[in-house]
N, C-alpha and C. Protein backbone atom coordinates (compact mmCIF):
# COMPACT_ATOMS: atom_id res chain seq x y z
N UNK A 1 -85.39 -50.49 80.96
CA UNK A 1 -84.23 -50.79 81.75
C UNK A 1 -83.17 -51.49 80.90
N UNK A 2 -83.78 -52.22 80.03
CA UNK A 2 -82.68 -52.88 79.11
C UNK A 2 -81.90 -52.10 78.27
N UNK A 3 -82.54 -51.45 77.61
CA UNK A 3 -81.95 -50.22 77.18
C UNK A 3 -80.75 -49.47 77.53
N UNK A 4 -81.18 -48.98 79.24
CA UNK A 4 -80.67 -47.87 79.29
C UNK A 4 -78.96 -48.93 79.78
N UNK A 5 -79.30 -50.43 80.07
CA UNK A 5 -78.05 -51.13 80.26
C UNK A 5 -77.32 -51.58 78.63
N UNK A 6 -77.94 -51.77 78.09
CA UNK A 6 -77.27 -51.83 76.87
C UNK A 6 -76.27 -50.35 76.39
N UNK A 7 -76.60 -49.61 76.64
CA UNK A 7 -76.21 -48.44 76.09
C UNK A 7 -74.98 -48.16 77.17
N UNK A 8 -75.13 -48.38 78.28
CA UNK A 8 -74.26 -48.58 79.43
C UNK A 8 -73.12 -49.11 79.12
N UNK A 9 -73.39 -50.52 78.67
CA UNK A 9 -72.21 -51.34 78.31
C UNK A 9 -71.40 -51.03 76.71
N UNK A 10 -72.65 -50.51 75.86
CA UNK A 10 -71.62 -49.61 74.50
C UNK A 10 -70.56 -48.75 74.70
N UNK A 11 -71.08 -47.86 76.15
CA UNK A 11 -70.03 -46.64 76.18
C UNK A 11 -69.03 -47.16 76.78
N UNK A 12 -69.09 -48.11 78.27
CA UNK A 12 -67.74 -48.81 78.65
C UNK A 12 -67.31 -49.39 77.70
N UNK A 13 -67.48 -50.53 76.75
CA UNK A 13 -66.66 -50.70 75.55
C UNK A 13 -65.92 -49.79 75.04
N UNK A 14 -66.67 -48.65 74.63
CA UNK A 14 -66.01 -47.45 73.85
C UNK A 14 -65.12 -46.92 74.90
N UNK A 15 -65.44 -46.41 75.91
CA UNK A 15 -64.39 -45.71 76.53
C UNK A 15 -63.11 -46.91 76.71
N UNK A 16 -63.70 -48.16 76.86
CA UNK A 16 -61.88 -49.26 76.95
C UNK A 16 -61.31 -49.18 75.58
N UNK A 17 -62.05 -49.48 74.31
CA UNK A 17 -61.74 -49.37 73.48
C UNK A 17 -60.47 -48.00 73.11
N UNK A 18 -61.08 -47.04 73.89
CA UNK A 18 -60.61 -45.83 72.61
C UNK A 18 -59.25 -45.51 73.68
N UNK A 19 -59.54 -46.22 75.13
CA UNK A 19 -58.30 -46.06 76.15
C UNK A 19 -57.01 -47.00 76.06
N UNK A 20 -57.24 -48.50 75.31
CA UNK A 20 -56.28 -48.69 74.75
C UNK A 20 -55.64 -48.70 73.51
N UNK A 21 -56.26 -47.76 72.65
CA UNK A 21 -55.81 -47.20 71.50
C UNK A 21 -55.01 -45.88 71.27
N UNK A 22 -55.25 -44.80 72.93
CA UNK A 22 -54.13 -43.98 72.98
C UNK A 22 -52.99 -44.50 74.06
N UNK A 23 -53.40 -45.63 74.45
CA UNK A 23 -51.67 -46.15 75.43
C UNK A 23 -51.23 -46.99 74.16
N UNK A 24 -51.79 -47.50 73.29
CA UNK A 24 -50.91 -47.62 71.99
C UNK A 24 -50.26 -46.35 71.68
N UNK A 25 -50.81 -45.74 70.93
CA UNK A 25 -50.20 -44.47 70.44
C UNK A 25 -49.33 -43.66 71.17
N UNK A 26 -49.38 -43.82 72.19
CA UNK A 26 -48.56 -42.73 73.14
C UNK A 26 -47.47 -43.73 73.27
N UNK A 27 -47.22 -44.77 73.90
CA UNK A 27 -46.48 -45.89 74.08
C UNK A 27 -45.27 -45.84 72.54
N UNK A 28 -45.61 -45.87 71.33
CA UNK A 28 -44.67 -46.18 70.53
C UNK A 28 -44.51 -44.48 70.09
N UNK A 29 -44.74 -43.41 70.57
CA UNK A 29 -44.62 -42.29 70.16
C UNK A 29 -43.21 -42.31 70.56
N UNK A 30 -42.65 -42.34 71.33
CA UNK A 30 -41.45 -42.46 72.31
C UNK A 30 -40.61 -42.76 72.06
N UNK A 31 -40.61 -44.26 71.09
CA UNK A 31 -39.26 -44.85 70.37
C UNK A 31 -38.56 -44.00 69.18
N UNK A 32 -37.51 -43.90 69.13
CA UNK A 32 -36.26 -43.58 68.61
C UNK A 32 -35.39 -44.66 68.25
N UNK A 33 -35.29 -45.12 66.63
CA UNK A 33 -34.70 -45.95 66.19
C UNK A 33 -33.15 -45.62 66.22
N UNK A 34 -32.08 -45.93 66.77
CA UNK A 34 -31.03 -45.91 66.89
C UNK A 34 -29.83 -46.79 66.36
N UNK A 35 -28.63 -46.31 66.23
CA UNK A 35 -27.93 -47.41 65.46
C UNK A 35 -26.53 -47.95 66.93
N UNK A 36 -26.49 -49.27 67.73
CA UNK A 36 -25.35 -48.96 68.26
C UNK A 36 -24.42 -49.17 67.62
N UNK A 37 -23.57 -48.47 67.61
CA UNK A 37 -22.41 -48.53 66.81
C UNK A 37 -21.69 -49.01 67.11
N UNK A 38 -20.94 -49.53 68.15
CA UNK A 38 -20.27 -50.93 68.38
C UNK A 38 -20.86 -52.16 68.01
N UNK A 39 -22.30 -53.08 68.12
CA UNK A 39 -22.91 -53.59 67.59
C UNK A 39 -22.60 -53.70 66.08
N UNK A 40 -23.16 -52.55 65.28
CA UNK A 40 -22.99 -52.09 64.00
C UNK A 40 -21.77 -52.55 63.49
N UNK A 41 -20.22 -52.06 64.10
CA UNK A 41 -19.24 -51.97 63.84
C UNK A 41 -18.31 -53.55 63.73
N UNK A 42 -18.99 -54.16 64.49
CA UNK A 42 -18.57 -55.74 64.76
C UNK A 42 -19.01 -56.56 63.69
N UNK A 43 -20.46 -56.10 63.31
CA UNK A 43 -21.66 -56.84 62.16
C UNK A 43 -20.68 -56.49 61.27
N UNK A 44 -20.41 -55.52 60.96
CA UNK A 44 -19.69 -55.23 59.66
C UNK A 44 -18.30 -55.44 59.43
N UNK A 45 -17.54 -55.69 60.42
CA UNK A 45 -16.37 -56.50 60.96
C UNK A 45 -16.10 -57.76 60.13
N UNK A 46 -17.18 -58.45 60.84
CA UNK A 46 -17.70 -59.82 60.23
C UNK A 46 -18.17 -60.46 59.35
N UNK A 47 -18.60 -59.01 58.50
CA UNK A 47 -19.05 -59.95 57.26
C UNK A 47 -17.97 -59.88 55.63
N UNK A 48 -18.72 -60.12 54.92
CA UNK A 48 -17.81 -60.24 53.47
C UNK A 48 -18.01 -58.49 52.76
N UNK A 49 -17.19 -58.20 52.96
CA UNK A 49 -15.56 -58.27 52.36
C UNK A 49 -14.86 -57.95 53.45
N UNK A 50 -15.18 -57.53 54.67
CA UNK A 50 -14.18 -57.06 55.81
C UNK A 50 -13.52 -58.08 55.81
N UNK A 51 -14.19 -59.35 56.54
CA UNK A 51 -13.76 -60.15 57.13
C UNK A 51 -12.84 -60.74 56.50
N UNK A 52 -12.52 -60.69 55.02
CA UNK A 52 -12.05 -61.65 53.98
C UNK A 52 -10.47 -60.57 53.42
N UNK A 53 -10.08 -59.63 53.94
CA UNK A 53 -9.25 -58.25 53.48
C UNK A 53 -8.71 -57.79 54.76
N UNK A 54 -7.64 -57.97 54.14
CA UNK A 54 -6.79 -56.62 54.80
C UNK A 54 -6.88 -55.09 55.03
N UNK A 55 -7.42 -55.22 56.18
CA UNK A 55 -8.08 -53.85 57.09
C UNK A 55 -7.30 -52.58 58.10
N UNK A 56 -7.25 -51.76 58.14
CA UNK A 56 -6.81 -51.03 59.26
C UNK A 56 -8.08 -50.39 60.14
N UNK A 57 -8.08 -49.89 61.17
CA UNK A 57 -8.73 -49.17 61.85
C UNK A 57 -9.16 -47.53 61.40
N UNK A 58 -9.96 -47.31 61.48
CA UNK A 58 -10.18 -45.61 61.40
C UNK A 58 -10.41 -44.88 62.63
N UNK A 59 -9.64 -44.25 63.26
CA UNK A 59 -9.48 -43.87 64.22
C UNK A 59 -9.53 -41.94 64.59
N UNK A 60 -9.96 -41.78 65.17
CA UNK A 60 -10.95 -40.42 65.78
C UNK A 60 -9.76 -39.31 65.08
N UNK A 61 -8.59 -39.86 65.43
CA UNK A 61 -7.34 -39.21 64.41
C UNK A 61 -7.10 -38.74 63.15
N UNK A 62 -7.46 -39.83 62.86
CA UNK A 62 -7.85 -39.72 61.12
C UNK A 62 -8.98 -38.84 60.52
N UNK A 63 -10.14 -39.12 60.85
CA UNK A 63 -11.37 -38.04 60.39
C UNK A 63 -10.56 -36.68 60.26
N UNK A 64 -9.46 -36.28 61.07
CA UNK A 64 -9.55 -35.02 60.21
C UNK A 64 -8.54 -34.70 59.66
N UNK A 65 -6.73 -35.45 59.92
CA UNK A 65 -6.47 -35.77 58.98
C UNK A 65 -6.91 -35.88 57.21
N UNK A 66 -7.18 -37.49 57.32
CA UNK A 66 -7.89 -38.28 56.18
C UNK A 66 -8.92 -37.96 55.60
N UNK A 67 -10.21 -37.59 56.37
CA UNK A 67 -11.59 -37.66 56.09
C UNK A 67 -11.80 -36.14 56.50
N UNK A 68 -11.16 -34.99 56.81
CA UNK A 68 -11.72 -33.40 56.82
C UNK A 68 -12.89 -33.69 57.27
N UNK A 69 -12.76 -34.23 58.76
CA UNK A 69 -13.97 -34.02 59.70
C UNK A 69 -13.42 -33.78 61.15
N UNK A 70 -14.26 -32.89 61.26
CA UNK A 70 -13.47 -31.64 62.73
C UNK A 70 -13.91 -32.78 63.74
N UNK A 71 -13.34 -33.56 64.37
CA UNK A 71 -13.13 -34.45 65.34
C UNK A 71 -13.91 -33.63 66.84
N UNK A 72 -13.69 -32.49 67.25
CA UNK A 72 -14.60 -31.66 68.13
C UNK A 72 -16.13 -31.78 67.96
N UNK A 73 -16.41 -32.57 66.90
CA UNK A 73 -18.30 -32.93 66.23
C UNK A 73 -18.29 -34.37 66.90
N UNK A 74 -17.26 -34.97 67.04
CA UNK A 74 -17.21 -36.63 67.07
C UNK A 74 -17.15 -37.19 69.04
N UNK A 75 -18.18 -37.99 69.13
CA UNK A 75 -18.35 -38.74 70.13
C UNK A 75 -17.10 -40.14 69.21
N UNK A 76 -17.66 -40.89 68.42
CA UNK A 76 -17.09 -42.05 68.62
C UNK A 76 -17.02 -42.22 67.13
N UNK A 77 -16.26 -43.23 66.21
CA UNK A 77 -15.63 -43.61 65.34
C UNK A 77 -15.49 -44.66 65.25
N UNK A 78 -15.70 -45.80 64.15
CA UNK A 78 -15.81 -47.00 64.16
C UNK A 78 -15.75 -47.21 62.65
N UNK A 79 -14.40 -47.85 62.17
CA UNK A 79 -14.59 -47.91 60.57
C UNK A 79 -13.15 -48.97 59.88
N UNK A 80 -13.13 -49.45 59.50
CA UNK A 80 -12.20 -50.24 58.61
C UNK A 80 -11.94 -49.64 57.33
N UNK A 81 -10.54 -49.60 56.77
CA UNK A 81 -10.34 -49.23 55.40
C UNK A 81 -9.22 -49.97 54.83
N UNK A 82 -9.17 -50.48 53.58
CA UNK A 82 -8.25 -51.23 53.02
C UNK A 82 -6.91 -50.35 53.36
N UNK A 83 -6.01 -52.17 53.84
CA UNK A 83 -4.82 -51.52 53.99
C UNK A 83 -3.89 -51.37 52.88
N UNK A 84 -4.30 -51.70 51.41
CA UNK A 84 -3.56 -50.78 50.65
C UNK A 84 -4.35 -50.79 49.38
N UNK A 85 -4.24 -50.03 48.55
CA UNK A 85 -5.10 -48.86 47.68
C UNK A 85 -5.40 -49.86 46.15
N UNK A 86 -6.15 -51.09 46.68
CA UNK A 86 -6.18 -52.04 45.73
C UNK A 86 -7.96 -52.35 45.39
N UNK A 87 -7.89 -51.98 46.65
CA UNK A 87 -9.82 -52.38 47.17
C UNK A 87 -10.11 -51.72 48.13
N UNK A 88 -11.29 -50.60 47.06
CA UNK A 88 -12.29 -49.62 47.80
C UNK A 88 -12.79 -49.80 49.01
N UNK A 89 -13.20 -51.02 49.24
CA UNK A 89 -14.23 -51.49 50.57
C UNK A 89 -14.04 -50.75 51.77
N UNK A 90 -14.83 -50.19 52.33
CA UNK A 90 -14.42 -49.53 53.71
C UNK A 90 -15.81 -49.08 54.20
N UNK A 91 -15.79 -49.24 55.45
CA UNK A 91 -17.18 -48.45 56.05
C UNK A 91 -16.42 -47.78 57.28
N UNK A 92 -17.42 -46.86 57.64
CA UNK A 92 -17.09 -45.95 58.66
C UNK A 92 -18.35 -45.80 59.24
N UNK A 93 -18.57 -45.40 60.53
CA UNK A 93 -19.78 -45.24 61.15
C UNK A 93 -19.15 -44.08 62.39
N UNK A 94 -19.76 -42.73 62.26
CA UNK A 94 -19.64 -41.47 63.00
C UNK A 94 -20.73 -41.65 64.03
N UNK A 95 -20.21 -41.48 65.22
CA UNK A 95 -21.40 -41.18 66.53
C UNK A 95 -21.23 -39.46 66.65
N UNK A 96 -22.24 -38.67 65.72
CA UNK A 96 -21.75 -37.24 65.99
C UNK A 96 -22.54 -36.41 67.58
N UNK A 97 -21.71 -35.23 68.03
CA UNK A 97 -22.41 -34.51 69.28
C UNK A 97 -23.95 -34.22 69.06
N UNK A 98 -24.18 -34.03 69.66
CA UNK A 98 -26.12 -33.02 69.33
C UNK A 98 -25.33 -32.24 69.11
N UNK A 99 -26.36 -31.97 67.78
CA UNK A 99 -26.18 -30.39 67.33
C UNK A 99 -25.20 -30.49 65.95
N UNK A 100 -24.30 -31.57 65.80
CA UNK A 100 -23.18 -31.01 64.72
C UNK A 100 -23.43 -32.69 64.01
N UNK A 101 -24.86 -33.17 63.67
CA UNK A 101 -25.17 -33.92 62.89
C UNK A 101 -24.77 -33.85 61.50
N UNK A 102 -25.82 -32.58 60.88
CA UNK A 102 -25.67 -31.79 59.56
C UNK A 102 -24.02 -31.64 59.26
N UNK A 103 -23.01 -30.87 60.32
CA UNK A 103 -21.59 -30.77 59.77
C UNK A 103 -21.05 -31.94 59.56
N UNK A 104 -21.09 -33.00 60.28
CA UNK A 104 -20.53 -34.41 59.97
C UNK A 104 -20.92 -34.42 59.12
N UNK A 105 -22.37 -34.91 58.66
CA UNK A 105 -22.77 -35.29 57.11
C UNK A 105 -22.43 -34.53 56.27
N UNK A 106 -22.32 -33.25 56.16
CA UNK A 106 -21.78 -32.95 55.19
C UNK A 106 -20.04 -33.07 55.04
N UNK A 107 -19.63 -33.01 55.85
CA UNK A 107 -17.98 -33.27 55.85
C UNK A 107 -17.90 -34.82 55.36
N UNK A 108 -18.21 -35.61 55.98
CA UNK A 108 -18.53 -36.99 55.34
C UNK A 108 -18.99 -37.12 53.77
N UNK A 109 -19.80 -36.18 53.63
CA UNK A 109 -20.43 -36.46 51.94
C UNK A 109 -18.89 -35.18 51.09
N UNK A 110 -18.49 -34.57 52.04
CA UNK A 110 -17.30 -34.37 50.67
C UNK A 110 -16.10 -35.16 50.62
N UNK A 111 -15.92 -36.05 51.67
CA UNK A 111 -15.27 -37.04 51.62
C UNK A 111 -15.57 -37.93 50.80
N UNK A 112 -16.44 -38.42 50.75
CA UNK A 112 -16.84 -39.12 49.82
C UNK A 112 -17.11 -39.00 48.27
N UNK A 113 -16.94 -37.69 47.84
CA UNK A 113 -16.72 -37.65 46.75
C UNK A 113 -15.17 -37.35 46.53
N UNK A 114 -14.55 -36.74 46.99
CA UNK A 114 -12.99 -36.75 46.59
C UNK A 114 -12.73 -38.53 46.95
N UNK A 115 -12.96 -39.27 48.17
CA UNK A 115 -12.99 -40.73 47.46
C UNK A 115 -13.49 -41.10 45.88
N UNK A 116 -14.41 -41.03 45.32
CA UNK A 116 -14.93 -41.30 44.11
C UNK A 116 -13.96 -41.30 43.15
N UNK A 117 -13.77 -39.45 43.29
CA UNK A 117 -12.96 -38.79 41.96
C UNK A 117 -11.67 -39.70 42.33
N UNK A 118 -10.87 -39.79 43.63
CA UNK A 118 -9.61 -40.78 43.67
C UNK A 118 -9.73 -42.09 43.05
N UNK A 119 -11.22 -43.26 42.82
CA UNK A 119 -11.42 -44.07 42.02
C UNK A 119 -11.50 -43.78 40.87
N UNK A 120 -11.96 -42.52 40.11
CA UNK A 120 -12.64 -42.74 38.88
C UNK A 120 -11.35 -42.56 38.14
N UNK A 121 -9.98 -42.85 38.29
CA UNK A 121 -9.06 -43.01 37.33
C UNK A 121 -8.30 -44.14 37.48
N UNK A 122 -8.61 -44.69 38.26
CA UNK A 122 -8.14 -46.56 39.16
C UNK A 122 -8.67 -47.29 39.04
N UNK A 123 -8.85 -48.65 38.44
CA UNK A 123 -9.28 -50.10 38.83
C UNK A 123 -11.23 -49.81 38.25
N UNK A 124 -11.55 -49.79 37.48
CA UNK A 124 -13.12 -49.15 36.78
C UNK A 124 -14.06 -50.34 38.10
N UNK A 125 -13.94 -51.38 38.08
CA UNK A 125 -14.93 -52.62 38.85
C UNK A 125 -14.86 -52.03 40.65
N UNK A 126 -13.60 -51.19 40.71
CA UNK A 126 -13.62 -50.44 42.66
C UNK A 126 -14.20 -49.38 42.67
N UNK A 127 -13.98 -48.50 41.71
CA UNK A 127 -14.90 -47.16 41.33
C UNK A 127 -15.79 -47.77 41.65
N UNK A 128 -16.64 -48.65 40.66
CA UNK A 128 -18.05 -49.22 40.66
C UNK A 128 -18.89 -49.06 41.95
N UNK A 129 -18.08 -49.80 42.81
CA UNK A 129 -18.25 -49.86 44.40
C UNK A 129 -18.45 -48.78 45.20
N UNK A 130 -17.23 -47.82 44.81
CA UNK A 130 -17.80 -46.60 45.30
C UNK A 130 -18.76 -45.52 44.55
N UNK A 131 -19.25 -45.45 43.84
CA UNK A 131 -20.21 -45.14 43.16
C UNK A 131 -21.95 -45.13 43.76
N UNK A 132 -21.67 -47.12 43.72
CA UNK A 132 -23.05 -47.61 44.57
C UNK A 132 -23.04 -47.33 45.90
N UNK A 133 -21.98 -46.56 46.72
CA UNK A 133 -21.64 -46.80 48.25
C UNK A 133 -23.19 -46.54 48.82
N UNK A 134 -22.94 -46.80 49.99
CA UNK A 134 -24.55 -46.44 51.05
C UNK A 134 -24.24 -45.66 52.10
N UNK A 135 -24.94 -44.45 52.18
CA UNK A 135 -24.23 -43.17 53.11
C UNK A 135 -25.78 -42.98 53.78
N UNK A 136 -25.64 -42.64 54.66
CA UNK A 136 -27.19 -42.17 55.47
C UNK A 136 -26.84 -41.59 57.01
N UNK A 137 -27.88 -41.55 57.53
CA UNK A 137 -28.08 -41.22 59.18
C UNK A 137 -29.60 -41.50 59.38
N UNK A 138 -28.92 -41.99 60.98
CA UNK A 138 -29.91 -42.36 61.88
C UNK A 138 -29.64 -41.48 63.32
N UNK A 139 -30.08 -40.87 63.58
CA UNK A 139 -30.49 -40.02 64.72
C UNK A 139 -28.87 -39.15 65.09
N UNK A 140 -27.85 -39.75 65.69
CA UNK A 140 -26.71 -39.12 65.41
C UNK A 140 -25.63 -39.60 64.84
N UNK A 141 -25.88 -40.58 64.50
CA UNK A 141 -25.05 -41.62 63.55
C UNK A 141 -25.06 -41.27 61.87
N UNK A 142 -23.73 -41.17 61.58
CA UNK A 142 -23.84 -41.22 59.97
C UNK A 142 -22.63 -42.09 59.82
N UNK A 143 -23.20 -42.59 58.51
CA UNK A 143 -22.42 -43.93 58.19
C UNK A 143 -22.28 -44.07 56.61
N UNK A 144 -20.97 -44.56 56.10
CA UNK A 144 -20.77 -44.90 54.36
C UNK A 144 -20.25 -46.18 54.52
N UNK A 145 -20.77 -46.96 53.58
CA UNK A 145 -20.20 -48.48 53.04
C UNK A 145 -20.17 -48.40 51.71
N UNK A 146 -18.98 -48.77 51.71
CA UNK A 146 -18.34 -49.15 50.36
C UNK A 146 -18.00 -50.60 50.03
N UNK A 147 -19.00 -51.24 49.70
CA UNK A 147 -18.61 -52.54 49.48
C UNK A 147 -19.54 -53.51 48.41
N UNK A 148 -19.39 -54.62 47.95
CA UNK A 148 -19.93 -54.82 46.66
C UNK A 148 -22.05 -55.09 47.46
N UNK A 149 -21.48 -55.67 48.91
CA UNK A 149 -22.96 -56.17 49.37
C UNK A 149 -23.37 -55.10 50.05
N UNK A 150 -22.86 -54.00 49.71
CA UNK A 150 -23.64 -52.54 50.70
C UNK A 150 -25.10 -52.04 51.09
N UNK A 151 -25.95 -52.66 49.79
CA UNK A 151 -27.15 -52.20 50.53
C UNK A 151 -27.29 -53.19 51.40
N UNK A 152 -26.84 -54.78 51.46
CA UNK A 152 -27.28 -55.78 52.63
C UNK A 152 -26.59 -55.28 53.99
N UNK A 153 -25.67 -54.82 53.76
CA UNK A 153 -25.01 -54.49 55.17
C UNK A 153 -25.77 -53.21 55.44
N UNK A 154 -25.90 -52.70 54.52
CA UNK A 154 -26.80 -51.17 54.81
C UNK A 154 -27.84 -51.44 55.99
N UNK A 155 -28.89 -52.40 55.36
CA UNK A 155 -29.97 -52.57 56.53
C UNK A 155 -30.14 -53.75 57.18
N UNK A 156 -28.97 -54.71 57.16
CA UNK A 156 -27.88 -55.49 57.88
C UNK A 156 -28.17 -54.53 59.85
N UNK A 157 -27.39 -52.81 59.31
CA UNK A 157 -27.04 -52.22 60.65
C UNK A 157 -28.44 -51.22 61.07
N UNK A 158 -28.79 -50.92 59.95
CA UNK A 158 -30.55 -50.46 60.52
C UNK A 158 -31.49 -50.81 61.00
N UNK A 159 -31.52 -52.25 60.69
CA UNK A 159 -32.90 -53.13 60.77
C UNK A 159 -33.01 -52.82 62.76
């Protein structure tokens, strides 16, 4: 009889055991790391070098203007850029549609190199900056910082 209760109480263990190890697993299957971009856009607002420079807005207008990005891809826009052509620093953060992730990023990454090539005959220490910039995506968000503390602000807005 002892037995057959011992063995009783192994398998209820096991079956609680192994039942809250898939409401773990299933539970964090679900999350989707996201960036809000107003959040984001304020953090980076606020810190050094925004906060310390003369800034303009980047506005849903501009991307295709300025930045040769088809604005019809764009939910939302959030970005600062020096207001005159002394200091690289600038970030931008794209909220793109489903579906036209890939075209932003890539419209964004040739922006960003005709930025470059526009440094690499100006000011060698702002080049620098844009050189090291930090460009990525997170789910529909793509984002570039150009600034000397970019990887801190980088995961500053990821974390």
């Amino acid at each position: 009889m002892k037995k057959n209760t011992l063995i009783a109480i192994i398998v209820i263990i096991f079956i609680v055991v192994l039942g809250v190890c898939a409401y773990i697993f299933l539970s964090n299957k679900g999350e989707v790391k996201t960036i809000d971009i107003d959040a984001a856009g304020q953090t980076l607002a606020n810190s050094s070098p925004f906060n310390e420079m003369s800034t303009i807005d980047i506005t849903t207008e501009q991307l295709s203007s300025s930045y040769g990005i088809n604005i019809e891809n764009v939910d939302k826009v959030i970005g600062k850029m020096p207001m005159m052509n002394v200091q690289a620093s600038m970030y931008i953060l794209i909220q793109a549609k489903d579906g036209t992730v890939d075209t932003v990023k890539a419209e964004l990454d040739k922006y960003a190199q005709q930025y470059e090539e526009q440094w690499s005959m100006y000011l060698p220490e702002q080049y620098e900056l844009v050189q090291n910039r930090k460009m990525g995506t997170v789910v529909n968000t793509i984002y570039m910082i150009v600034a000397e503390n970019a990887e801190t602000l980088e995961q500053e807005i990821t974390k």
